[in-house]
Each structure stands twice: as C-alpha cells, then as structure tokens.
C-alpha atoms as a PDB file:
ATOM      1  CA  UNK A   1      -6.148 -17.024  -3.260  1.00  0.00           C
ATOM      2  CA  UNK A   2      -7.995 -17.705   0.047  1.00  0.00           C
ATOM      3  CA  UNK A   3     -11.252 -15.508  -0.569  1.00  0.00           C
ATOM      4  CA  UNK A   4     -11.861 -12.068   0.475  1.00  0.00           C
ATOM      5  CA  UNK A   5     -10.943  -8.782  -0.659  1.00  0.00           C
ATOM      6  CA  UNK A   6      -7.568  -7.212  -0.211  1.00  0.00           C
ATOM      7  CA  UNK A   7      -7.592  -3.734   1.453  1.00  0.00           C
ATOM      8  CA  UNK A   8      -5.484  -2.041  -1.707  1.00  0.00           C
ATOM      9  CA  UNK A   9      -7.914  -1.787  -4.701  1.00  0.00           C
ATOM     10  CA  UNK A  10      -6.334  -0.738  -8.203  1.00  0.00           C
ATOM     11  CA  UNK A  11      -3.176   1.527  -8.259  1.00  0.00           C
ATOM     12  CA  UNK A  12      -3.776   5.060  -9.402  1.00  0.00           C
ATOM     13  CA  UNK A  13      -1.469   7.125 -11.475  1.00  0.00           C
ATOM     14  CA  UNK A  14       0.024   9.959  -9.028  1.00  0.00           C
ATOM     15  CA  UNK A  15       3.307  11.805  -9.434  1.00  0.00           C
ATOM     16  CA  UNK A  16       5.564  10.042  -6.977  1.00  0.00           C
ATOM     17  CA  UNK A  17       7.617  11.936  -4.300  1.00  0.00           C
ATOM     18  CA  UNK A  18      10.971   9.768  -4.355  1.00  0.00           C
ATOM     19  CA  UNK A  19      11.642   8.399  -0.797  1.00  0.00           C
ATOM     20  CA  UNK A  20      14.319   5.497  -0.358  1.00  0.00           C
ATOM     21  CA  UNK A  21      14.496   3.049   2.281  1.00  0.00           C
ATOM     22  CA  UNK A  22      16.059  -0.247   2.567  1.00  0.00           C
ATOM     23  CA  UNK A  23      13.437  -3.200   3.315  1.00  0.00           C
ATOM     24  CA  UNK A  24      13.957  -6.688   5.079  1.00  0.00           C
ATOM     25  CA  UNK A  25      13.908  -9.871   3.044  1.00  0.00           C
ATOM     26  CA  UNK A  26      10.952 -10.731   4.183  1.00  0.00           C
ATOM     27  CA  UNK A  27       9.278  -8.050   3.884  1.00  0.00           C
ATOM     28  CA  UNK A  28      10.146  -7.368   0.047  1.00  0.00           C
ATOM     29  CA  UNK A  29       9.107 -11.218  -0.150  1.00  0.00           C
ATOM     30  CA  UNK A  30       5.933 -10.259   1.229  1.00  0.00           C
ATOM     31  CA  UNK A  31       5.296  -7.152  -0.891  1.00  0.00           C
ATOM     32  CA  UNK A  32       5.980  -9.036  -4.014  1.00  0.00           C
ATOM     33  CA  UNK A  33       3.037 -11.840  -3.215  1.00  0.00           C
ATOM     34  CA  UNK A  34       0.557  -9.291  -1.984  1.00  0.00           C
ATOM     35  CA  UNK A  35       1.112  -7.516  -5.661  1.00  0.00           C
ATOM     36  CA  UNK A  36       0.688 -10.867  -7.850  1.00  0.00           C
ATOM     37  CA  UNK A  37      -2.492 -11.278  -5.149  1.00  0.00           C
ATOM     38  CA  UNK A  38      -3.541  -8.361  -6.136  1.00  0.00           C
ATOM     39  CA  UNK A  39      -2.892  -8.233  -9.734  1.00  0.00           C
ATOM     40  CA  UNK A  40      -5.174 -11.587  -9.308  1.00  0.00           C
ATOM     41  CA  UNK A  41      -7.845  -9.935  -8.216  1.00  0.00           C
ATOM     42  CA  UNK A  42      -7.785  -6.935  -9.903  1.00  0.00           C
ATOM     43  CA  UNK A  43      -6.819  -8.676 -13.495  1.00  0.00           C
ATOM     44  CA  UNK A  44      -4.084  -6.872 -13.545  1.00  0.00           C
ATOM     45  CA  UNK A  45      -0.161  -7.655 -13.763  1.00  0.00           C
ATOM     46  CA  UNK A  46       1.745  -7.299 -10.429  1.00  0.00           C
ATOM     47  CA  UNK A  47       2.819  -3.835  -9.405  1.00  0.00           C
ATOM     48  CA  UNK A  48       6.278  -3.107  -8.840  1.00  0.00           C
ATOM     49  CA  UNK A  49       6.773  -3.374  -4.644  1.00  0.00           C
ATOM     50  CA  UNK A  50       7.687   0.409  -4.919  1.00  0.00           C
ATOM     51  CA  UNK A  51       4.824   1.567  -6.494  1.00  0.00           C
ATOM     52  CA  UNK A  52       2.705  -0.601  -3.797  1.00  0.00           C
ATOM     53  CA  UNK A  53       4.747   0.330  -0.175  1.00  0.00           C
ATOM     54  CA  UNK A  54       3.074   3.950  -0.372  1.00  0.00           C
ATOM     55  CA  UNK A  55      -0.482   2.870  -1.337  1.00  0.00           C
ATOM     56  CA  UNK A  56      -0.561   0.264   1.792  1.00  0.00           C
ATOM     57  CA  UNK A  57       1.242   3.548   4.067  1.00  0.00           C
ATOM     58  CA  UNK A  58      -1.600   5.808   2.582  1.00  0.00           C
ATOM     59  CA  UNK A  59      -4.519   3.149   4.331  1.00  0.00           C
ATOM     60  CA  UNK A  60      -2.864   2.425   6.993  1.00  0.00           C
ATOM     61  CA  UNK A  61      -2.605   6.171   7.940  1.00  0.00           C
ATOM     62  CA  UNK A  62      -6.158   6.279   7.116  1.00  0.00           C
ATOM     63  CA  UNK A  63      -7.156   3.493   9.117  1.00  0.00           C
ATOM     64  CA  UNK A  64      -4.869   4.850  12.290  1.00  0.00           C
ATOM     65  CA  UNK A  65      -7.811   6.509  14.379  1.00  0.00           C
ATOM     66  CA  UNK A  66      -4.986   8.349  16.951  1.00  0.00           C
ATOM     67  CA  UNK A  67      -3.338   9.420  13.679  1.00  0.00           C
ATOM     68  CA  UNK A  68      -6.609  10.567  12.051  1.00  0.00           C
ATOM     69  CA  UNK A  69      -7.742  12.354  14.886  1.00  0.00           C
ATOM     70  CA  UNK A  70      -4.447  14.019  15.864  1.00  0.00           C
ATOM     71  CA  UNK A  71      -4.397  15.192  12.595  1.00  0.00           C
ATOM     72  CA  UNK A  72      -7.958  16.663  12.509  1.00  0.00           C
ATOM     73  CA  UNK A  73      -6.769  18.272  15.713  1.00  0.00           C
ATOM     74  CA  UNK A  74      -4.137  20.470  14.055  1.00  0.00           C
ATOM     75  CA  UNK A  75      -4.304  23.361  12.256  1.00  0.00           C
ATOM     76  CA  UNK A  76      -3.667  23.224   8.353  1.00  0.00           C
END
C-alpha cells in the first residue's frame, strides 16, 4: 500500500435495498483491489465488491457540493 488513508473507513451493517447493475471489467477489477486495500488497512478481510459500490456512492454523494446543496434546497 502506498500510504495514506482511503476515503471508505469500516463497512457498517445496514439492511441493503437490492439494486442490480452490470459493471465493466475494469471496474469490478478495480473494486476488488480497493476492498483487499481496504481490508489492509482496516485488518479486516476484503468486502464483497457489492457490499462496497454503495458505500463509495454514499461519499461521493456526500462529497458532490451541487448535489449537497441542491438537495438542501428541496423540500423533504
């Protein structure tokens, strides 16, 4: 691992929602070496790519300041 933190701590038990959706090659590729990074850091054992996809959605709609503020914008 190169140093640093990753942006995705530990994975929290939630009840899922099930949403399917195919993924490139690459990407899958991708999700399955950020998890074993992950599980590295966190000392745990890599997280299925599933059970990863919506935690890394989650911060990235966090992080999306348009998003965030759109959304503060509208009524609940």
């Amino acid at each position: 691992m190169s140093g640093g933190k990753l942006k995705l701590g530990a994975l929290e038990d939630d009840t899922p929602v099930k949403v399917t959706m195919d993924l490139p090659a690459g990407v899958h590729r991708d999700l399955l070496a950020y998890a074993a990074m992950l599980a590295a850091q966190t000392g745990g054992k890599p997280a299925e790519p599933a059970r990863l996809a919506p935690r890394m959605l989650e911060r990235f709609m966090a992080t999306d300041r348009v998003f965030v503020r759109g959304r503060r914008g509208r009524s609940p």
